[in-house]
Protein backbone atom coordinates (compact mmCIF):
# COMPACT_ATOMS: atom_id res chain seq x y z
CA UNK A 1 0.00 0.00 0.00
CA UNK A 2 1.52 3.73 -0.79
CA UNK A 3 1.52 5.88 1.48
CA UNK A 4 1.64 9.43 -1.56
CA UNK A 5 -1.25 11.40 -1.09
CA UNK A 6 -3.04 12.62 -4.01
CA UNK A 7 -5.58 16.19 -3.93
CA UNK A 8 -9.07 14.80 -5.16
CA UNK A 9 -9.24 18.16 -7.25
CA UNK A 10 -5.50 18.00 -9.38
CA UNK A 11 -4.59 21.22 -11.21
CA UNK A 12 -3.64 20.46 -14.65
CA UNK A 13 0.18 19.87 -15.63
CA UNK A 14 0.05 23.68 -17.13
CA UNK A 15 -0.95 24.87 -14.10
CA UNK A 16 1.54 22.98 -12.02
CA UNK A 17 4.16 23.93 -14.26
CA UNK A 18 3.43 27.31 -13.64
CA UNK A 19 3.22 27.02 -9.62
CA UNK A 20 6.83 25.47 -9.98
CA UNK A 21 8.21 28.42 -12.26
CA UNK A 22 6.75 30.81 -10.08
CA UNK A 23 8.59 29.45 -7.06
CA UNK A 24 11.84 29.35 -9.08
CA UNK A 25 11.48 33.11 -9.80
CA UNK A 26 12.52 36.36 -7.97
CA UNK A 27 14.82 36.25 -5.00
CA UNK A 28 15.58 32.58 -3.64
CA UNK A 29 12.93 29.81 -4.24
CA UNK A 30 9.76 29.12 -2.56
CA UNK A 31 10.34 25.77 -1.42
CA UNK A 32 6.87 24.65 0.10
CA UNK A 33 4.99 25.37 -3.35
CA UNK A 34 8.25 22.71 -4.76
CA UNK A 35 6.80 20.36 -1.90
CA UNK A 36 3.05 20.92 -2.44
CA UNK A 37 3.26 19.94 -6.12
CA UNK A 38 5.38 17.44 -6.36
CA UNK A 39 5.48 15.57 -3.00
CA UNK A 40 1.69 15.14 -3.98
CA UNK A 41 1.55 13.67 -7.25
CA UNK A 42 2.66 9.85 -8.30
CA UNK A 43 4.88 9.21 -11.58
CA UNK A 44 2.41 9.19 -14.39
CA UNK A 45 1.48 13.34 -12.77
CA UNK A 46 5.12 14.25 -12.64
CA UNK A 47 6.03 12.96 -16.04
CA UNK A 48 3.20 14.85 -17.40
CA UNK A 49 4.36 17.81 -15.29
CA UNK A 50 7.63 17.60 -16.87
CA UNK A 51 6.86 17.26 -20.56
CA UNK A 52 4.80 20.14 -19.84
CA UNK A 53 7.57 21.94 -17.91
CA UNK A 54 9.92 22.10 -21.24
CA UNK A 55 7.38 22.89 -23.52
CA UNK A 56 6.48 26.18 -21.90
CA UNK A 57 9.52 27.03 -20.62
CA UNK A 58 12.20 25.28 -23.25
CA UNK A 59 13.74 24.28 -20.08
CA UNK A 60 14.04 20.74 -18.33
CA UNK A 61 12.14 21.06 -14.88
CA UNK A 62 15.06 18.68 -13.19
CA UNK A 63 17.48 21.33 -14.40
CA UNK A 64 15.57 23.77 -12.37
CA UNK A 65 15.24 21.98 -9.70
CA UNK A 66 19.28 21.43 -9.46
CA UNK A 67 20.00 24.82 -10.11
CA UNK A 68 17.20 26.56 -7.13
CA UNK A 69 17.53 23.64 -5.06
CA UNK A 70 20.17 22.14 -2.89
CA UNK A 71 21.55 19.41 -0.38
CA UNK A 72 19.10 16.59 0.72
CA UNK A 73 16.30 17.93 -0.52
CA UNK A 74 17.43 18.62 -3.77
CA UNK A 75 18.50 15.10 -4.02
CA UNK A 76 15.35 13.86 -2.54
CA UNK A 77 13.14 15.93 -4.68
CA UNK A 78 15.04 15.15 -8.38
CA UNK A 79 14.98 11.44 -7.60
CA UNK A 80 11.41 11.76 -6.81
CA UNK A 81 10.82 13.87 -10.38
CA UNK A 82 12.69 11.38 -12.09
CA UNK A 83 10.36 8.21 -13.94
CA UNK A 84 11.42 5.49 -11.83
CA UNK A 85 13.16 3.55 -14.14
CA UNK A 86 15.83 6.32 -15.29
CA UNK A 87 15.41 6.48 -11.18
CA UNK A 88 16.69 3.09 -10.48
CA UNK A 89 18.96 3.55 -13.86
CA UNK A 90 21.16 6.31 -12.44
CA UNK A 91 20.90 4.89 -8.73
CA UNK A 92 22.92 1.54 -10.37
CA UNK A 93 25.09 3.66 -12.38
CA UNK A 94 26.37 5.30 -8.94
CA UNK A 95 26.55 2.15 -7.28
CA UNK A 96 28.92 0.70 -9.79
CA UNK A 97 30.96 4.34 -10.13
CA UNK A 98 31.41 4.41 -6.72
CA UNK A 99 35.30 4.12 -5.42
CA UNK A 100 33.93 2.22 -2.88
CA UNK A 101 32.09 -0.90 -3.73
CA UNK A 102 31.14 -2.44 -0.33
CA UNK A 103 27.62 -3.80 0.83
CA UNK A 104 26.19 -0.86 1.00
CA UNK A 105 26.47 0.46 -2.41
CA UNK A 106 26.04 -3.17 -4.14
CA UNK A 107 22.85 -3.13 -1.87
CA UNK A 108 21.27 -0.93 -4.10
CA UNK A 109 21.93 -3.25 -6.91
CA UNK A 110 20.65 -6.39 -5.20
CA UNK A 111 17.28 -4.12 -4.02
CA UNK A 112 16.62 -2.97 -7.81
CA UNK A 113 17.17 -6.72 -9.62
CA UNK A 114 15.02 -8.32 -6.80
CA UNK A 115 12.40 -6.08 -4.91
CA UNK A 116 10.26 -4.64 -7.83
CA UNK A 117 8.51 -6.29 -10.60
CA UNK A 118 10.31 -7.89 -13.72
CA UNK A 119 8.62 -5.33 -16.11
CA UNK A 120 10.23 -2.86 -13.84
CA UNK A 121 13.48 -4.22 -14.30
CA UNK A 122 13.43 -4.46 -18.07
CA UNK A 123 12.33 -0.31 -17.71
CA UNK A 124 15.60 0.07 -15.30
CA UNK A 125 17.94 -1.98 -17.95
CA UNK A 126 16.44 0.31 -21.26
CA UNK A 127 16.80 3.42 -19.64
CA UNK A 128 20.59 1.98 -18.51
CA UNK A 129 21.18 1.60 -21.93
CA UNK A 130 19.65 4.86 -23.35
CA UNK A 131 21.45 6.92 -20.75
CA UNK A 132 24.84 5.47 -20.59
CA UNK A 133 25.11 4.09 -23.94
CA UNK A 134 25.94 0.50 -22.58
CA UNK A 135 23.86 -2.43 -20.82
CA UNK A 136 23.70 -2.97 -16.79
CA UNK A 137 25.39 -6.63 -17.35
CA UNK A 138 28.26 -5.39 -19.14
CA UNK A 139 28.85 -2.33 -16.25
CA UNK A 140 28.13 -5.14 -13.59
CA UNK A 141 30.88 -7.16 -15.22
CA UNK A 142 32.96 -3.90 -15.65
CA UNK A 143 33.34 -3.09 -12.09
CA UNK A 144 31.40 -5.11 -9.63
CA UNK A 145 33.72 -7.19 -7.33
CA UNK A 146 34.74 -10.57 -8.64
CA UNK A 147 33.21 -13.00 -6.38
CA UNK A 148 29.61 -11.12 -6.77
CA UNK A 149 29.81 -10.69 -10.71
CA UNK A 150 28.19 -14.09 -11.78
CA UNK A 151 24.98 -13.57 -9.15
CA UNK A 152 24.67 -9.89 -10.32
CA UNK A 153 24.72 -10.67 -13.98
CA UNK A 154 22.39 -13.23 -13.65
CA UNK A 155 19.82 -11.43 -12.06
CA UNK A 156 20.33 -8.61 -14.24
CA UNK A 157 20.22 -10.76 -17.01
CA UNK A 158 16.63 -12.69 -16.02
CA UNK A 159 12.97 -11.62 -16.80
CA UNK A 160 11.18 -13.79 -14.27
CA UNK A 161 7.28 -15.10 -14.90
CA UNK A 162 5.27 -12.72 -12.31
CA UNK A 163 2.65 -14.74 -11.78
CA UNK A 164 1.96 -17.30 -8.11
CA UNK A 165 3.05 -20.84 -9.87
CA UNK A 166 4.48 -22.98 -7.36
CA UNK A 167 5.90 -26.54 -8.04
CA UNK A 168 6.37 -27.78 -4.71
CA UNK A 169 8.84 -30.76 -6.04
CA UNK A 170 10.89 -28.44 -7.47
CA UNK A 171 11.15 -26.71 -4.36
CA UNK A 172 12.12 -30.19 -2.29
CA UNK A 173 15.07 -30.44 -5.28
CA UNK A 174 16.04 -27.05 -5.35
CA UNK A 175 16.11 -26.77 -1.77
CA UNK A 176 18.53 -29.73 -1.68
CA UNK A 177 20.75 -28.47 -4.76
CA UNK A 178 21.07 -25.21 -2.58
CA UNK A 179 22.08 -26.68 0.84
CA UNK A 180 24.56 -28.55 -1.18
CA UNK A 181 26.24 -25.49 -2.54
CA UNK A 182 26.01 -23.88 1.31
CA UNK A 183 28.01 -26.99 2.72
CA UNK A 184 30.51 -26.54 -0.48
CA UNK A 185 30.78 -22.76 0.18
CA UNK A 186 30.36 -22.46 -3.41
CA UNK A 187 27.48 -19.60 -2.89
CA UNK A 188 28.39 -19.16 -7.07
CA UNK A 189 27.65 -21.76 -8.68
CA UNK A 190 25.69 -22.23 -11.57
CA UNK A 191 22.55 -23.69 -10.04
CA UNK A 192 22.23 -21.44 -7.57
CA UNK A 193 22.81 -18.65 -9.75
CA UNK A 194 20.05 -20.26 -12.22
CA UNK A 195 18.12 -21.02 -8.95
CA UNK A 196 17.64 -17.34 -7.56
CA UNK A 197 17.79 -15.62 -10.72
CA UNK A 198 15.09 -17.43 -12.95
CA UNK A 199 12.74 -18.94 -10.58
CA UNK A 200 9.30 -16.74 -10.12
CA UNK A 201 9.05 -15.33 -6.52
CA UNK A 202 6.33 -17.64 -5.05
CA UNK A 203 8.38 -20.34 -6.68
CA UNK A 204 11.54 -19.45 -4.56
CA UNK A 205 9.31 -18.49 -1.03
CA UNK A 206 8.04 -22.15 -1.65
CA UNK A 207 11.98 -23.03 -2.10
CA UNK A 208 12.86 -21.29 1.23
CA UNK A 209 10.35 -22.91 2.74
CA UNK A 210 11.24 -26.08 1.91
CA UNK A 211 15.12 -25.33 2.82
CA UNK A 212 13.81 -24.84 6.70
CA UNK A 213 11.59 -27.82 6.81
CA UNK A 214 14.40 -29.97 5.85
CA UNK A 215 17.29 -29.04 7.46
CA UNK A 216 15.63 -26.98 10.67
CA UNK A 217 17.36 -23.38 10.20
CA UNK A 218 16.60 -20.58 7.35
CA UNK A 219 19.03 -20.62 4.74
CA UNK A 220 19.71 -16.79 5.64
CA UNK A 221 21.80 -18.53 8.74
CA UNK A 222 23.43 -21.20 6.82
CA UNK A 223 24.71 -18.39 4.28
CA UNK A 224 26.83 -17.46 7.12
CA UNK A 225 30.42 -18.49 7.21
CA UNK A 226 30.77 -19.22 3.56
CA UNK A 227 33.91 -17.58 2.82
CA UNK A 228 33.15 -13.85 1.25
CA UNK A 229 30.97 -11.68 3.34
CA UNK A 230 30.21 -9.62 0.65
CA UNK A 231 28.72 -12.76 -1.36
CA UNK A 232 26.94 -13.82 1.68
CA UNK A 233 25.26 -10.49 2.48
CA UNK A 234 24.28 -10.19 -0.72
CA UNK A 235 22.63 -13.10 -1.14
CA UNK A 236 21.13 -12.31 2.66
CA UNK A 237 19.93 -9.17 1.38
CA UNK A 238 18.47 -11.13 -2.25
CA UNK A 239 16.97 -13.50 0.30
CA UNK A 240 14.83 -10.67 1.85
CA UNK A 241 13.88 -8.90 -0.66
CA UNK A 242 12.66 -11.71 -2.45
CA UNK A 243 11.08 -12.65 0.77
CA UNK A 244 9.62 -9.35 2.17
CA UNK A 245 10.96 -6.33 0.67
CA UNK A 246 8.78 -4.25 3.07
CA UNK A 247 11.02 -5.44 5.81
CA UNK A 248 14.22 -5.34 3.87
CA UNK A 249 13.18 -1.37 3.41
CA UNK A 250 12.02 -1.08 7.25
CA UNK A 251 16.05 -2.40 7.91
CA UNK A 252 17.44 0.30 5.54
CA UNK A 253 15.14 2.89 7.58
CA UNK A 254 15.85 1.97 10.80
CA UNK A 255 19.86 1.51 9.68
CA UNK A 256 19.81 4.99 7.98
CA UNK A 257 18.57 6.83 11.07
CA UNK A 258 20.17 4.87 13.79
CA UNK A 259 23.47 5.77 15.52
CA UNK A 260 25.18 9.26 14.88
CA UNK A 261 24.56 10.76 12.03
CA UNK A 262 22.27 9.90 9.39
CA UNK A 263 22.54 7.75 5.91
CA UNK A 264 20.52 10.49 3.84
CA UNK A 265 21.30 8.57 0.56
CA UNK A 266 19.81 5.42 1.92
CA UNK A 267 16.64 7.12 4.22
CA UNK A 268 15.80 8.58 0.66
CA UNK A 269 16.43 5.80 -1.33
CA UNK A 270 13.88 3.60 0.88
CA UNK A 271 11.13 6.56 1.04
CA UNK A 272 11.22 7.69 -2.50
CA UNK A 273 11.48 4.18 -4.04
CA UNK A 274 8.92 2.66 -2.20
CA UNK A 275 6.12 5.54 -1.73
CA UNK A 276 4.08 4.50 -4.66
CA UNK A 277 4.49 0.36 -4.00
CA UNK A 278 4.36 -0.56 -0.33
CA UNK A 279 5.90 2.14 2.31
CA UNK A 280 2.41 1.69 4.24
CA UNK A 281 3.48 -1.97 4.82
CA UNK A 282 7.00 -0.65 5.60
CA UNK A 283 5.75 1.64 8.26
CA UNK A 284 3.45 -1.09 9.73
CA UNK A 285 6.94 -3.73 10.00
CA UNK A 286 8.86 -1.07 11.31
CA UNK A 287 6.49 -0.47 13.96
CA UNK A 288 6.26 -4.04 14.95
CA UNK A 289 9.91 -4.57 14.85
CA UNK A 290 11.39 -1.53 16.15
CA UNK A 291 8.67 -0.70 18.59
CA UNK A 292 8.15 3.10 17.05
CA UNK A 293 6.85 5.18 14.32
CA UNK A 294 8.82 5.42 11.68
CA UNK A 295 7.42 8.94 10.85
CA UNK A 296 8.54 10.28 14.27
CA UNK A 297 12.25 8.55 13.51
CA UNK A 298 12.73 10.42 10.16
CA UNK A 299 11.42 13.35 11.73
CA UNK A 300 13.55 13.43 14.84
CA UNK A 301 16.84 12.69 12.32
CA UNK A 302 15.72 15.04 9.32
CA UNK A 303 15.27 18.84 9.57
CA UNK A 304 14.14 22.25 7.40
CA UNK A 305 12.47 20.86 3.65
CA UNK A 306 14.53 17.80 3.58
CA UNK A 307 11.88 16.57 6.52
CA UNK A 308 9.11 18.32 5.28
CA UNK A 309 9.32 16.28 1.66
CA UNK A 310 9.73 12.85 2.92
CA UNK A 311 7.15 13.72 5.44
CA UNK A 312 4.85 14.65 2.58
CA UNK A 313 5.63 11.58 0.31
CA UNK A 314 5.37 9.52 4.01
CA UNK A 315 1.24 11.32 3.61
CA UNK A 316 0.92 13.20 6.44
């Protein structure tokens, strides 16, 4: 369930295009009409809104927000203008750019290949290709780190069947063929990577399932101890989002805003992606686990229109 809030009475895209240039004009920019528009209209609106944008103006409305915005929000905001597939697009291309290629930033990989639809994914690898002029697989091979390459790739590479067929046989074999590769500590093999990459969700729930009725622990434990950490987070972190990516998103919350100091990139990242699909279910998890609103943590570790955004896409 989203949690984006949507006026019953929407002003057309020309007139929301003109609210926005009238908050970019004059001295400094008139941030709460920014948040009022567009922290209150979903991705079909906002595409309208910019198509709109550059015909009146001959201007792209994400190059006015970079230019009269700044810090979190601005980053907040632009990922929230962008379609979600150039979205996810440019959120892999950083990933992979990034000097530092730990968990964290392969993370966002793993979250876009496994915790939205496969028609999504296609989207993601077009716009890849249309905006950096080469495919996700080949920039996965390019500069991900060796021992996660063949996983990546192959989810990358897959278009699973989205529909709730479940061969429970296949999940007693498959469940066996992956214990077998956990006692090996050979996390990359070729069935597994065929396993987790090709097989429909319910298919591989059904497959976890069966893992913990056989051998009495969740194969999230029995990851453990393989030999690469990074491997075995990531397939931890495949392994929940597959699973429940409303809790995998409650965990990047609570992570981003726990401690001193807060992960921005990742708070937004978990708001702005999941707004529109399920943040209503992310809120209820987080509650349960955590034992607090997650409103009242992003507002007591956000401040100024930075808060007042996420708040807004968060529909209060």
């Amino acid at each position: 369930m989203a949690t984006l809030r949507i006026p019953q009475q929407v002003p057309s895209p020309t007139q929301d295009s003109e609210t926005l240039n009238k908050a970019f004009k004059g001295w400094g920019t008139d941030e709460k009409s920014v948040i009022q528009v567009l922290g209150h209209r979903n991705a079909t609106q906002i595409r309208d809104i910019r198509d709109t944008y550059q015909q009146l103006y001959n201007q792209s409305l994400i190059d006015s927000l970079h230019s009269e915005l700044s810090g979190d929000f601005r980053n907040a905001v632009i990922q929230w203008t962008y379609d979600p597939a150039e979205r996810d697009a440019r959120l892999a291309y950083k990933a992979l750019k990034s000097n530092n290629k730990g968990v964290n930033e392969l993370q966002v990989i793993v979250e876009i290949l496994c915790a939205y639809s496969p028609h999504h994914l296609l989207a993601v690898r077009k716009s890849y290709c249309s905006l950096f002029q080469c495919s996700l697989e080949e920039d996965i091979i390019a500069n991900a780190p060796s021992s996660v390459k063949k996983i990546l790739v192959g989810l990358a590479s897959s278009f699973r069947f989205d529909g709730a067929v479940v061969d429970l046989n296949v999940a007693d074999d498959e469940a066996s063929k992956l214990q077998e590769a956990i006692a090996s500590k050979q996390l990359d093999e070729d069935a597994v990577v065929w396993i987790l990459s090709t097989r429909n969700v319910f298919q591989l729930k059904a497959t976890f399932d069966s893992y913990h009725k056989k051998y009495g622990t969740f194969i999230y434990e029995d990851i453990n101890e393989c030999g690469d950490e990074v491997l075995e987070s990531l397939l931890k972190i495949l392994i929940r989002c597959i699973v429940s990516p409303e809790k995998h998103f409650a965990e990047v919350i609570r992570a981003s805003v726990k401690g001193w100091g807060t992960d921005e990139d990742s708070l937004t990242r978990a708001i702005v992606s999941r707004a529109e699909i399920d943040l209503m279910k992310v809120r209820g998890i987080y509650f349960e686990t955590y034992q607090t609103s997650l409103d009242n943590a992003v507002k007591d570790d956000t401040s100024g229109d930075y808060r007042a955004f996420l708040v807004a896409l968060l529909g209060e």
